[in-house]
N, C-alpha and C. Protein backbone atom coordinates (compact mmCIF):
# COMPACT_ATOMS: atom_id res chain seq x y z
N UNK A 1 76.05 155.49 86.94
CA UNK A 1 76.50 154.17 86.46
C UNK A 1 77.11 153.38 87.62
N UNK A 2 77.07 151.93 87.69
CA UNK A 2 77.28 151.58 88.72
C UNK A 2 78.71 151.02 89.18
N UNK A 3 79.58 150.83 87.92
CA UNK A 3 80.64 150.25 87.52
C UNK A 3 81.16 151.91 87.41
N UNK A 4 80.89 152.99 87.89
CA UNK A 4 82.10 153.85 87.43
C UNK A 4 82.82 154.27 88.27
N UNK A 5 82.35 154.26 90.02
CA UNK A 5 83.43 154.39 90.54
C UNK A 5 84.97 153.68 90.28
N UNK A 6 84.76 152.15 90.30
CA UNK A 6 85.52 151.01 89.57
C UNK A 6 86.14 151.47 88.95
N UNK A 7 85.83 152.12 87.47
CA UNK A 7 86.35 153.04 86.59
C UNK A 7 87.49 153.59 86.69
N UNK A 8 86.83 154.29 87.60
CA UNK A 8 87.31 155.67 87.61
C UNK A 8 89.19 155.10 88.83
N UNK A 9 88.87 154.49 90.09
CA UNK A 9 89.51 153.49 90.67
C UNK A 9 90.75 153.37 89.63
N UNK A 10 90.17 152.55 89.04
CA UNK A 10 91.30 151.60 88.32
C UNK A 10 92.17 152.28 87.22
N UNK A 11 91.36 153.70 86.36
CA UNK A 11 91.82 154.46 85.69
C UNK A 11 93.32 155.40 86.96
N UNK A 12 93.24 155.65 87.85
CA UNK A 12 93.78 156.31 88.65
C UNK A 12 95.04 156.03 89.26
N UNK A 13 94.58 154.18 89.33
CA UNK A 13 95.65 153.24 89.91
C UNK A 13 96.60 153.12 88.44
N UNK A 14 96.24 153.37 87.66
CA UNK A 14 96.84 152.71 86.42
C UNK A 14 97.46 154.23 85.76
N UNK A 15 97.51 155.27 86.05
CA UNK A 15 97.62 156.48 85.89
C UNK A 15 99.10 156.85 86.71
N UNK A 16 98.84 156.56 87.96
CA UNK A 16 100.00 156.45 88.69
C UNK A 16 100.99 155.72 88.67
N UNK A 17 100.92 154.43 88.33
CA UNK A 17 101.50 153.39 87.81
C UNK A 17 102.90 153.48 86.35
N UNK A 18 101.87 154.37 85.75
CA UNK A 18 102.44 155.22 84.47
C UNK A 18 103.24 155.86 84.46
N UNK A 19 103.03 156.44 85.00
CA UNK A 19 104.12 157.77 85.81
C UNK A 19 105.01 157.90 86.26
N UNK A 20 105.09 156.43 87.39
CA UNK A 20 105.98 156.12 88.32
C UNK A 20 107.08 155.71 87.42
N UNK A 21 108.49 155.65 87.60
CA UNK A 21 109.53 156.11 86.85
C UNK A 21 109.86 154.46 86.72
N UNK A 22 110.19 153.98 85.59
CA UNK A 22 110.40 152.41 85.38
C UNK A 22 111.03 152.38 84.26
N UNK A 23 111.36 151.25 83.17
CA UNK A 23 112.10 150.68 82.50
C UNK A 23 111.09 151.71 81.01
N UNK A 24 109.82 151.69 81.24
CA UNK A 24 109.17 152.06 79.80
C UNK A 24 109.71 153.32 80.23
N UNK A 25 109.57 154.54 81.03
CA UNK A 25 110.02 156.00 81.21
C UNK A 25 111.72 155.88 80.59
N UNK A 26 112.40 154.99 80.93
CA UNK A 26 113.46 155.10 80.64
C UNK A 26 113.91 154.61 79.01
N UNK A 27 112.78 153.48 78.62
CA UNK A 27 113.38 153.50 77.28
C UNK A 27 112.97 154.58 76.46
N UNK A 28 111.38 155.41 76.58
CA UNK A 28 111.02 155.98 75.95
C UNK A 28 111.78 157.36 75.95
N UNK A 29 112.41 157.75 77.18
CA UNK A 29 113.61 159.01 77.17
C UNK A 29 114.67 158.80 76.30
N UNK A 30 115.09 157.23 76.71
CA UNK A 30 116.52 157.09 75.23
C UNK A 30 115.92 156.96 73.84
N UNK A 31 115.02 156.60 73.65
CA UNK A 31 114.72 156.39 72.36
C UNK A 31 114.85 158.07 72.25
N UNK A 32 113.63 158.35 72.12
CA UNK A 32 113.21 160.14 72.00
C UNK A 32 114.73 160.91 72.14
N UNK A 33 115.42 160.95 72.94
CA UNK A 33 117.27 161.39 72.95
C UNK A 33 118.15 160.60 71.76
N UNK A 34 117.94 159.81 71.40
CA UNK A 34 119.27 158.83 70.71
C UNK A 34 118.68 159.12 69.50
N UNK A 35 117.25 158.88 68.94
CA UNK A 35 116.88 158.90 68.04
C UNK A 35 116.27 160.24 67.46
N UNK A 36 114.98 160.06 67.70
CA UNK A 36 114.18 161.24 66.73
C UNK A 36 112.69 161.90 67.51
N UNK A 37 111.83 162.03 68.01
CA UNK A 37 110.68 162.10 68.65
C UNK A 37 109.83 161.57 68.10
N UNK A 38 109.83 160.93 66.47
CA UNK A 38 109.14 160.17 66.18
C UNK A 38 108.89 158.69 66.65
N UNK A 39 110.79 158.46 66.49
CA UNK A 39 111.12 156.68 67.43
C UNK A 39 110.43 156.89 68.99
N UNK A 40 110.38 158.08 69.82
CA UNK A 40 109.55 158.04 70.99
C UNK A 40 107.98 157.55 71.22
N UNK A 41 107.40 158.15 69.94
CA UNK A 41 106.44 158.20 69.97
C UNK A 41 105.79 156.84 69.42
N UNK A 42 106.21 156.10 68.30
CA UNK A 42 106.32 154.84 67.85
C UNK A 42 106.61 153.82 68.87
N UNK A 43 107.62 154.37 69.73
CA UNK A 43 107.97 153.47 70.94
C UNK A 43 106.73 153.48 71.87
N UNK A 44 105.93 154.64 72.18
CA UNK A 44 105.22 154.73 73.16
C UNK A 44 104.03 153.99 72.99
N UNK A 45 103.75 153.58 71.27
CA UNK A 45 102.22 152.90 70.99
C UNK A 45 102.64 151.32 70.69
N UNK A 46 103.72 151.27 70.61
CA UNK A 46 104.57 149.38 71.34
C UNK A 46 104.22 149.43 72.49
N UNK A 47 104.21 150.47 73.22
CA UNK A 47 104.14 150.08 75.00
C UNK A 47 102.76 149.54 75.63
N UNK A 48 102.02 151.09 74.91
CA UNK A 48 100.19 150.26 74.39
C UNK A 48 99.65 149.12 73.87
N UNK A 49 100.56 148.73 73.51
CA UNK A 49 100.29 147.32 72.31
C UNK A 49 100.68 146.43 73.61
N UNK A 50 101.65 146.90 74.20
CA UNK A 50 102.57 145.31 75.11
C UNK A 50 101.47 145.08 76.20
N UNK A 51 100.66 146.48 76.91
CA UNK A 51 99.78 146.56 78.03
C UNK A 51 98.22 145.40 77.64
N UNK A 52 97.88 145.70 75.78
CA UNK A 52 97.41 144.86 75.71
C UNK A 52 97.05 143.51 75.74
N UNK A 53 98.94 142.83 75.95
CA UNK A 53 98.79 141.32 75.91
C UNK A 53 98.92 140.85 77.45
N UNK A 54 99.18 142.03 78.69
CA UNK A 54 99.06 141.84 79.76
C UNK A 54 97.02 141.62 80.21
N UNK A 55 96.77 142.73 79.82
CA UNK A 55 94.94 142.66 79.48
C UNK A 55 94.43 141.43 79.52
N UNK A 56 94.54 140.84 78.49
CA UNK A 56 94.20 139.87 77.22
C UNK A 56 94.69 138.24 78.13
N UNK A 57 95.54 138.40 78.97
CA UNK A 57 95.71 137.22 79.41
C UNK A 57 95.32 137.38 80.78
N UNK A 58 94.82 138.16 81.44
CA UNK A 58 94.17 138.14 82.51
C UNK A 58 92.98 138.30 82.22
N UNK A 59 92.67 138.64 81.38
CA UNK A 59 90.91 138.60 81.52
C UNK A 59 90.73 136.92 80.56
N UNK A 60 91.35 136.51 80.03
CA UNK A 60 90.61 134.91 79.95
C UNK A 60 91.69 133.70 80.55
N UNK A 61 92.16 134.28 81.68
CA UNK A 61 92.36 133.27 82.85
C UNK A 61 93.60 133.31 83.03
N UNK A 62 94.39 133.32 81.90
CA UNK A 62 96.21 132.77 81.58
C UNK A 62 96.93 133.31 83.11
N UNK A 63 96.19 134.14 83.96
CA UNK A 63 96.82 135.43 85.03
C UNK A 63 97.08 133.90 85.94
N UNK A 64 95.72 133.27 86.05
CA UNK A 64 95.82 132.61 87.31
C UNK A 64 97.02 131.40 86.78
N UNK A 65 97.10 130.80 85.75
CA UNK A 65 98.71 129.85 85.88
C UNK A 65 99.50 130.82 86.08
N UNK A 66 99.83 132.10 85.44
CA UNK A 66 100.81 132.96 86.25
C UNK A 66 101.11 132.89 87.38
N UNK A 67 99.99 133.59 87.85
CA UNK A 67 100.46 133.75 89.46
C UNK A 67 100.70 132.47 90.41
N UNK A 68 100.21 131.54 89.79
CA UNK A 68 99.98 130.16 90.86
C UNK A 68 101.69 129.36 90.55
N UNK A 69 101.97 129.82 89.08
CA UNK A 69 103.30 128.67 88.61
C UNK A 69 104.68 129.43 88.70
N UNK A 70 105.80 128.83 89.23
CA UNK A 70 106.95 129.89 90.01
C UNK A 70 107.83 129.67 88.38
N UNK A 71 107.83 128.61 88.08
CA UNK A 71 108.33 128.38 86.53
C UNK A 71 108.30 129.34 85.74
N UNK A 72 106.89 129.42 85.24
CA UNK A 72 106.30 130.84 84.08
C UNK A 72 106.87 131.37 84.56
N UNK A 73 106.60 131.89 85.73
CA UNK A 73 106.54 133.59 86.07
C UNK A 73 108.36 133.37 86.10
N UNK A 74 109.23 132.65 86.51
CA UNK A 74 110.11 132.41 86.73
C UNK A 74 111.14 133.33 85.37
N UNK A 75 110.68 131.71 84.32
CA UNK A 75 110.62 132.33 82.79
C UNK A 75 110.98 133.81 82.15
N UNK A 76 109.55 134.04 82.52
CA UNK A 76 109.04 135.77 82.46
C UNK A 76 110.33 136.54 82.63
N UNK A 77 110.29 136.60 84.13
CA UNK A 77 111.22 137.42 84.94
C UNK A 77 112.75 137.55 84.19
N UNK A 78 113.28 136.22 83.85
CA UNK A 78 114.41 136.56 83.26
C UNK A 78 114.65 137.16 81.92
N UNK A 79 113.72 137.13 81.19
CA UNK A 79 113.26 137.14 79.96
C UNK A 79 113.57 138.56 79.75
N UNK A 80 112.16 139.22 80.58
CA UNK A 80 112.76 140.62 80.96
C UNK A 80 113.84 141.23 81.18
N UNK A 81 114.30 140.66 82.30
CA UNK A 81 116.26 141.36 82.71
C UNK A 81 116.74 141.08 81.93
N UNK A 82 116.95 139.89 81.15
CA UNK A 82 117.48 139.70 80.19
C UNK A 82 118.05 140.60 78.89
N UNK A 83 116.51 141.19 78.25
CA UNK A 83 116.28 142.40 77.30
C UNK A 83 116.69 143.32 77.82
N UNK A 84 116.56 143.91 79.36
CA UNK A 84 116.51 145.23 80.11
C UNK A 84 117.87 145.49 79.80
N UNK A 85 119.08 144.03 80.29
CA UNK A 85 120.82 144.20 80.14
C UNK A 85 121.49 144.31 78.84
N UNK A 86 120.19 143.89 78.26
CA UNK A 86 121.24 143.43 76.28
C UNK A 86 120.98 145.83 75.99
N UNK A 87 119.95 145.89 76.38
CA UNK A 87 119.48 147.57 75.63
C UNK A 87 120.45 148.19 76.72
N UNK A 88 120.39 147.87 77.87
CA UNK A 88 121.45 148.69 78.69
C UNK A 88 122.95 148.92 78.35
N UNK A 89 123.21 147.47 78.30
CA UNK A 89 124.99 147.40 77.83
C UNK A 89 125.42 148.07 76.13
N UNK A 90 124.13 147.80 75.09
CA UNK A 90 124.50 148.83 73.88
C UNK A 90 124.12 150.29 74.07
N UNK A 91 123.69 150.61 75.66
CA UNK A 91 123.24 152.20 75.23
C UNK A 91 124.58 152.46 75.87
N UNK A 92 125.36 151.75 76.90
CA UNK A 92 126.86 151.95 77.52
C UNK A 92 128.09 152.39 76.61
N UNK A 93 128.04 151.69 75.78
CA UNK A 93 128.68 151.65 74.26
C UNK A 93 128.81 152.62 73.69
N UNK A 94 127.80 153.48 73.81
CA UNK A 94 127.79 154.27 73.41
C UNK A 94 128.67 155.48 72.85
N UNK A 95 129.26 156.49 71.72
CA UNK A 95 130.45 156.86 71.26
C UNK A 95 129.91 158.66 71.26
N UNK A 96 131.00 159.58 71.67
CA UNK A 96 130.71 160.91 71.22
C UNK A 96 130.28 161.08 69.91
N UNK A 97 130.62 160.24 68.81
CA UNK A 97 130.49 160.40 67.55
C UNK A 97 129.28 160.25 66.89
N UNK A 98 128.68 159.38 67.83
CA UNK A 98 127.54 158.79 67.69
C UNK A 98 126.15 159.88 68.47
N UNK A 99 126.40 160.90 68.92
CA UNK A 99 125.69 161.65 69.47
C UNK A 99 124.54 162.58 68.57
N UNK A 100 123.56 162.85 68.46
CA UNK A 100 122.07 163.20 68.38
C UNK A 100 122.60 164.31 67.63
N UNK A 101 121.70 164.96 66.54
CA UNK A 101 121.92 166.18 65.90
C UNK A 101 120.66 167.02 66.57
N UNK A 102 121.57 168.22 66.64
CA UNK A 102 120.26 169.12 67.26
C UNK A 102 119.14 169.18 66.81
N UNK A 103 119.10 169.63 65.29
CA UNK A 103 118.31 169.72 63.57
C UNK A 103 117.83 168.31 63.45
N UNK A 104 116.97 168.46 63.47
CA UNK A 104 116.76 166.69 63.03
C UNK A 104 116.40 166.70 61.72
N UNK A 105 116.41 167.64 60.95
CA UNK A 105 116.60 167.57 59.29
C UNK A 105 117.79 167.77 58.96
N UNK A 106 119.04 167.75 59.84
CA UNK A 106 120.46 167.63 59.42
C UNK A 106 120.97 165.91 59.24
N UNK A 107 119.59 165.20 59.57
CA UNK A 107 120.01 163.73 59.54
C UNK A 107 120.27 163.15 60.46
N UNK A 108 119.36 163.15 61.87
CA UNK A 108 119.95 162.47 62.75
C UNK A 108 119.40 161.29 62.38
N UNK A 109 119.88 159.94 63.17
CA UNK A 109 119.52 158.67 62.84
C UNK A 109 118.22 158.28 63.56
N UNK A 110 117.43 157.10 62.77
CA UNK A 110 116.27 156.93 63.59
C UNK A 110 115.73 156.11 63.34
N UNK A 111 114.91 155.31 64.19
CA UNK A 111 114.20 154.06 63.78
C UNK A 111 113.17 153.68 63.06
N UNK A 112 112.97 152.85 62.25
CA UNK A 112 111.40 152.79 61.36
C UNK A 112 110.55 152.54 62.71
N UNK A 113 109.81 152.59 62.38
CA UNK A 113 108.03 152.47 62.78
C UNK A 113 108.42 151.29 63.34
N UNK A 114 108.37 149.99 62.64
CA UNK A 114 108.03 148.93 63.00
C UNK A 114 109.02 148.47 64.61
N UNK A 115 110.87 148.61 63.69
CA UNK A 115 111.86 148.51 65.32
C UNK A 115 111.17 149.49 66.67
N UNK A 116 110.69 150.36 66.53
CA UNK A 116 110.05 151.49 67.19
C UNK A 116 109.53 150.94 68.25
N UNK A 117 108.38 150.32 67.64
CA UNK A 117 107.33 149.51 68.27
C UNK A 117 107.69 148.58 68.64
N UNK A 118 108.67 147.69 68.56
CA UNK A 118 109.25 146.27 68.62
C UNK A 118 109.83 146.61 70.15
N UNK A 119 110.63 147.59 70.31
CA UNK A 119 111.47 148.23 71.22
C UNK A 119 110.11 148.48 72.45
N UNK A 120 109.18 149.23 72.14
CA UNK A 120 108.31 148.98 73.09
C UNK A 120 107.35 148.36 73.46
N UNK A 121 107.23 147.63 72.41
CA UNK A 121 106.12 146.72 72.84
C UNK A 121 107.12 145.07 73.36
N UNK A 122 108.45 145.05 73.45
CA UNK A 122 109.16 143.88 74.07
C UNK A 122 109.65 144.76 75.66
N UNK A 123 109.87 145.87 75.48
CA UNK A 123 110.08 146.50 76.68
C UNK A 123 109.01 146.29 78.18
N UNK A 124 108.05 146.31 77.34
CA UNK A 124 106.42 146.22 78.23
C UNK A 124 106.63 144.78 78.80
N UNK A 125 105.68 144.22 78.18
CA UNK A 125 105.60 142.97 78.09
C UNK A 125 106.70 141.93 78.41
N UNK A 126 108.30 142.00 78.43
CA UNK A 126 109.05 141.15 79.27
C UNK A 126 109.53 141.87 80.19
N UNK A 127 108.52 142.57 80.84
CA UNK A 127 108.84 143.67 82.15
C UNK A 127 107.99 143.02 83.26
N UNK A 128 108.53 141.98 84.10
CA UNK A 128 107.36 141.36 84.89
C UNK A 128 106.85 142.08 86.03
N UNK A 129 107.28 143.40 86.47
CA UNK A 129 106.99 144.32 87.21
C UNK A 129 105.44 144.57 86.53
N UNK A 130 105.19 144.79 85.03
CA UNK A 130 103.84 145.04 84.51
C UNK A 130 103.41 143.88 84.65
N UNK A 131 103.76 142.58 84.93
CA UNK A 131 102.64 141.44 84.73
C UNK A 131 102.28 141.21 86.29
N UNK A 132 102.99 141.74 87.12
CA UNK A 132 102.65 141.64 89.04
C UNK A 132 101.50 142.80 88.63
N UNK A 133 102.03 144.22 88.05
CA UNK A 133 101.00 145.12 88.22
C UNK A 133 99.38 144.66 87.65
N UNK A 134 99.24 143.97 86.63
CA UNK A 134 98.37 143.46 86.22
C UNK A 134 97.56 142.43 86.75
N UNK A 135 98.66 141.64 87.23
CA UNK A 135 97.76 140.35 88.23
C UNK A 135 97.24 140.89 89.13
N UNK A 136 97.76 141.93 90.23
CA UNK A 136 97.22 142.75 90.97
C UNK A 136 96.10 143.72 90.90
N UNK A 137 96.10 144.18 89.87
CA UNK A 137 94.90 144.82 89.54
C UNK A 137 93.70 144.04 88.90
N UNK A 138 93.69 142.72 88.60
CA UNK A 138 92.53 142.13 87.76
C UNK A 138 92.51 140.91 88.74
N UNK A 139 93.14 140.96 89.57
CA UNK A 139 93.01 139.58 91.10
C UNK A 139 91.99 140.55 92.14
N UNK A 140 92.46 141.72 92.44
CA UNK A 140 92.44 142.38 93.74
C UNK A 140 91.16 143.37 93.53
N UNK A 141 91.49 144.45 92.66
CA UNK A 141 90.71 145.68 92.23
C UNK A 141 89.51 144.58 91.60
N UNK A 142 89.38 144.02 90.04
CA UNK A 142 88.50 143.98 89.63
C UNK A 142 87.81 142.47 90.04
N UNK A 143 86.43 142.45 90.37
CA UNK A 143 85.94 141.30 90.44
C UNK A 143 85.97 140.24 89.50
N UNK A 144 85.71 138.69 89.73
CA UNK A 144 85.52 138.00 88.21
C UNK A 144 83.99 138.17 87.70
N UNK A 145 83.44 138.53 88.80
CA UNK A 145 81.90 138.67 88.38
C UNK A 145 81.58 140.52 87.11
N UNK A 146 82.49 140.95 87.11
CA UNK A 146 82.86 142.59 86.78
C UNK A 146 82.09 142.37 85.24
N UNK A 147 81.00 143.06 84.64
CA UNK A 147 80.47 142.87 83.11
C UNK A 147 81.83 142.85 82.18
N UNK A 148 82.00 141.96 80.93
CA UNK A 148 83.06 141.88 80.25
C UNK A 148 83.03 143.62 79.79
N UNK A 149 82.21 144.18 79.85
CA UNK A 149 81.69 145.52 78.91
C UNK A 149 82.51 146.57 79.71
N UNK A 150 82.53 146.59 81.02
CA UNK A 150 83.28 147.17 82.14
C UNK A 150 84.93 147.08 81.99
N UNK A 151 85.07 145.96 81.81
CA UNK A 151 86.55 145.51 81.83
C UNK A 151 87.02 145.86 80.78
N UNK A 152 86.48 145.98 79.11
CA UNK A 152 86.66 146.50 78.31
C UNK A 152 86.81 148.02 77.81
N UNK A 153 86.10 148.45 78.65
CA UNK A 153 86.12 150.03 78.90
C UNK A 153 87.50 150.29 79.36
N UNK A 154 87.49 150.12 80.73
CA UNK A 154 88.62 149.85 81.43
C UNK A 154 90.08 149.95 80.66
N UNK A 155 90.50 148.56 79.89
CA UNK A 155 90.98 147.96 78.92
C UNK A 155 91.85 149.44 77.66
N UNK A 156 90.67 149.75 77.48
CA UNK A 156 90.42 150.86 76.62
C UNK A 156 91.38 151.71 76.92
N UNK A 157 90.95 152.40 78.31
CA UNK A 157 91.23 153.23 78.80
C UNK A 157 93.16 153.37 79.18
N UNK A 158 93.60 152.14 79.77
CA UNK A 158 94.33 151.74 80.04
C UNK A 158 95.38 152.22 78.34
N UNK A 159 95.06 151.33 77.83
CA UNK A 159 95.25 151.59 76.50
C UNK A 159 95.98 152.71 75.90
N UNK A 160 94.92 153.54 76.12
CA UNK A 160 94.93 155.09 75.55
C UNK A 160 95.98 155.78 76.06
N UNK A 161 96.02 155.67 77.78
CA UNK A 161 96.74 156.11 78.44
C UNK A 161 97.95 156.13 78.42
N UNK A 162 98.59 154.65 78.11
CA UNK A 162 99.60 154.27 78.11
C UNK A 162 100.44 155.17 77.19
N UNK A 163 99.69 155.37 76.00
CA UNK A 163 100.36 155.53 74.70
C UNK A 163 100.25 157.19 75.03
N UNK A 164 99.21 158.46 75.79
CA UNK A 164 99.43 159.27 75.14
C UNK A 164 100.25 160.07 76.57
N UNK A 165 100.29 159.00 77.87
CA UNK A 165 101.42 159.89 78.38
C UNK A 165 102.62 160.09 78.15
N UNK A 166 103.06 158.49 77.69
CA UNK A 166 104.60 158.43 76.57
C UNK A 166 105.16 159.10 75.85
N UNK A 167 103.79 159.50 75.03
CA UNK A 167 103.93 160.36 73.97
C UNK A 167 104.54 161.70 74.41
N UNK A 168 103.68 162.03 75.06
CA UNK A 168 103.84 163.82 75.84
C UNK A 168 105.33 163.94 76.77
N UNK A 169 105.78 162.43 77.47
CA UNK A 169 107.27 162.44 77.22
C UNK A 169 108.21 162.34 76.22
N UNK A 170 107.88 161.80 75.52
CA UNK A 170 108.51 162.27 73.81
C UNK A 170 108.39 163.55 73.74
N UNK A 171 107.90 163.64 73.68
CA UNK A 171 107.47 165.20 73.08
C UNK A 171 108.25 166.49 73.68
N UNK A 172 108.24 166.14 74.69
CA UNK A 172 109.09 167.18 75.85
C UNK A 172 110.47 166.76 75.90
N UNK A 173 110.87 165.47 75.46
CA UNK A 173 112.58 164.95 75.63
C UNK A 173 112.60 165.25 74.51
N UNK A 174 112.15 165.32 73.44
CA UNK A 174 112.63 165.40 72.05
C UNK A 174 112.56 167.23 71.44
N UNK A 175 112.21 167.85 72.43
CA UNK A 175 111.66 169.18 71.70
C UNK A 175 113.52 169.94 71.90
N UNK A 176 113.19 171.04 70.26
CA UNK A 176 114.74 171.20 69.85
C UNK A 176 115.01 171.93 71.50
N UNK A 177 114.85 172.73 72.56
CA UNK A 177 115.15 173.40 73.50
C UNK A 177 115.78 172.50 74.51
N UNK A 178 115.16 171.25 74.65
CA UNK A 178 116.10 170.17 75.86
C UNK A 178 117.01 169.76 74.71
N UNK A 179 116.65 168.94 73.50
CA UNK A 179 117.90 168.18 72.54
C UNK A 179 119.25 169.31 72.35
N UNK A 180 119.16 170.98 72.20
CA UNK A 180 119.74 171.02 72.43
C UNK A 180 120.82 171.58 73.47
N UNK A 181 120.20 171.48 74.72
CA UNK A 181 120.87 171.87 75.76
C UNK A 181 121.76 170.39 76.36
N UNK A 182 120.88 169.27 75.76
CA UNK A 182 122.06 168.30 75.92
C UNK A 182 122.45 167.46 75.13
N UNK A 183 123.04 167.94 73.62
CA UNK A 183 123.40 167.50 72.70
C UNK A 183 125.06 167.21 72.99
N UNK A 184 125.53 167.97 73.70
CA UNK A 184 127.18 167.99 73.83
C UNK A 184 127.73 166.84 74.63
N UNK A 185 126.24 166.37 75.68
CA UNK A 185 126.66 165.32 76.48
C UNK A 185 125.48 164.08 76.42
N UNK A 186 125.05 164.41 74.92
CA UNK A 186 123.66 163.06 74.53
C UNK A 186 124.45 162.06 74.84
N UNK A 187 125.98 161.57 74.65
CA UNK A 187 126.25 159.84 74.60
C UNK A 187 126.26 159.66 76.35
N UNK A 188 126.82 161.13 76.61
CA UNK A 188 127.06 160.33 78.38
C UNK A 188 125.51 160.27 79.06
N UNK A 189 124.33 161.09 78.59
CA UNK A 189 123.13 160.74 78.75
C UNK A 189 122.63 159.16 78.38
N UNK A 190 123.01 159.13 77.10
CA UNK A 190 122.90 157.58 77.04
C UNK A 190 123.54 156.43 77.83
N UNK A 191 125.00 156.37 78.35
CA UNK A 191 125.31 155.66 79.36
C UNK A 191 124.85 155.62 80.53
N UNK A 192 124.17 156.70 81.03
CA UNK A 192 123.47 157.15 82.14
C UNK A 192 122.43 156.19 82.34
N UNK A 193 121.50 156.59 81.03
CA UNK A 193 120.57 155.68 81.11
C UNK A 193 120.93 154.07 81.03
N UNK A 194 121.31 153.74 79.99
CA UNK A 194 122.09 152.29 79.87
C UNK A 194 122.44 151.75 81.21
N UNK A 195 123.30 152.77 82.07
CA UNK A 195 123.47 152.29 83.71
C UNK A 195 121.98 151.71 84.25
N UNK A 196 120.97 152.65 84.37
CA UNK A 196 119.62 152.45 85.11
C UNK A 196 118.96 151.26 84.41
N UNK A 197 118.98 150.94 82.86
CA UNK A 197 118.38 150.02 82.66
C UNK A 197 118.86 148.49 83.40
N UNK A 198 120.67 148.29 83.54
CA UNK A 198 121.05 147.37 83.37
C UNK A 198 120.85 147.34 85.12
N UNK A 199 120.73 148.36 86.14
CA UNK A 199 120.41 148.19 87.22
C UNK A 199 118.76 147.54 87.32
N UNK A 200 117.58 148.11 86.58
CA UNK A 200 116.61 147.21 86.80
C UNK A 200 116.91 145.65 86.19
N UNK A 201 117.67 145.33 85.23
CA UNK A 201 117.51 144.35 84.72
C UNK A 201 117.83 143.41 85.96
N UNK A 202 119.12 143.72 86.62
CA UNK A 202 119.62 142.97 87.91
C UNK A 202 118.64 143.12 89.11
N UNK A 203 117.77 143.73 89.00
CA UNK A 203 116.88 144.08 90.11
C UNK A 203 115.91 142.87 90.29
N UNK A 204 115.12 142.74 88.93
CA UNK A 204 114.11 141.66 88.48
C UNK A 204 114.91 140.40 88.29
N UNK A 205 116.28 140.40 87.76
CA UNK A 205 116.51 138.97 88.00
C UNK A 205 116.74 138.76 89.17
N UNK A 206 117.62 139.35 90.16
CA UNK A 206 118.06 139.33 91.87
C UNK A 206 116.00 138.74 92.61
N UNK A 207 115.07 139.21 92.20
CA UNK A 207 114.26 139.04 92.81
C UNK A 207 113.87 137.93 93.22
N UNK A 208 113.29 137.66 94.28
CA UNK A 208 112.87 135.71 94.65
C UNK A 208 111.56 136.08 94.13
N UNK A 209 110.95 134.77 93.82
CA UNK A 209 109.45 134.44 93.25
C UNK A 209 108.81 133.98 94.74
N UNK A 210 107.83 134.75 95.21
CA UNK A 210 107.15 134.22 96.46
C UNK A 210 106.06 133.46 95.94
């Protein structure tokens, strides 16, 4: 196939990307800790959902007023830090009392489906670190001449990914053997994190728009 090195390319770049430790790694650890491994996992197919509206506006053009207008992207950027400081400063807040049950059929607390997803799919998407990663990859990597059928694959792929490496961090932050080796110190885990979010949030707003 002639489009699969491309593929394969862009699956790899976007693989690593994933991985690399950012604002979604970090909400999807507090969720999965604070909550339940379900809220992780709900969180992780918001994150899939958010990658899609990065997709979706680069492949029918919206990328190039992005990248060209310091305003939008301007916008964007705060938008993001913005959310990153409001989830940081309530995970700070955070109370011993308020700490994770080992049993999660003893009633620990947890989010519906829908906040779940809300949480990651606003996490994504006002994360302008993912909308540079995106302009970059559909400016640079993929051609405009690229079959829509290619890009959709792609798309796909991206997709999938998003949601089932998340997941498999859920899965591993939420399993009873880590919850409860740090159940005694889940709230100061949560300030921990709350610290790192509210440090990227200042990171992306501190940033200049070149």
């Amino acid at each position: 196939m002639q489009y699969l090195p491309l593929i394969l390319t862009v699956a790899l770049i976007h693989l690593l990307a994933v991985m690399s430790p950012g604002p979604d790694f970090v909400m999807i650890t507090r969720n999965s800790l604070v909550y339940t491994r379900k809220s992780g996992i709900y969180s992780a197919v918001g994150l899939g959902l958010g990658i899609l509206v990065h997709i979706t506006y680069c492949l029918v053009g919206i990328a190039v007023i992005i990248s060209r207008s310091i305003i939008v992207f301007s916008v964007l950027k705060y938008i993001g830090a913005a959310y990153l400081l409001y989830i940081g400063v309530k995970s700070l807040r955070a109370k011993p009392a308020e700490s994770i049950q080992v049993d999660q059929a003893a009633g620990a607390k947890d989010l519906s489906r829908a906040q779940a997803m809300r949480i990651g799919f606003i996490t994504n998407v006002a994360n302008p670190k993912a909308t540079l990663f995106f302009l970059s990859l559909f400016t640079l990597v993929i051609h405009p001449t690229t079959p829509f059928i290619v890009k959709l694959i792609m798309a796909t792929e991206m997709f999938i990914v998003q949601i089932l490496w998340f997941s498999v961090v859920a899965v591993i932050v939420s399993h009873r053997l880590v919850r409860s080796r740090i159940a005694r110190i889940q709230h100061y885990m949560e300030r921990f994190m709350g610290g790192v979010l509210i440090l990227f949030g200042l990171k992306v707003a501190s940033e200049h728009t070149k």
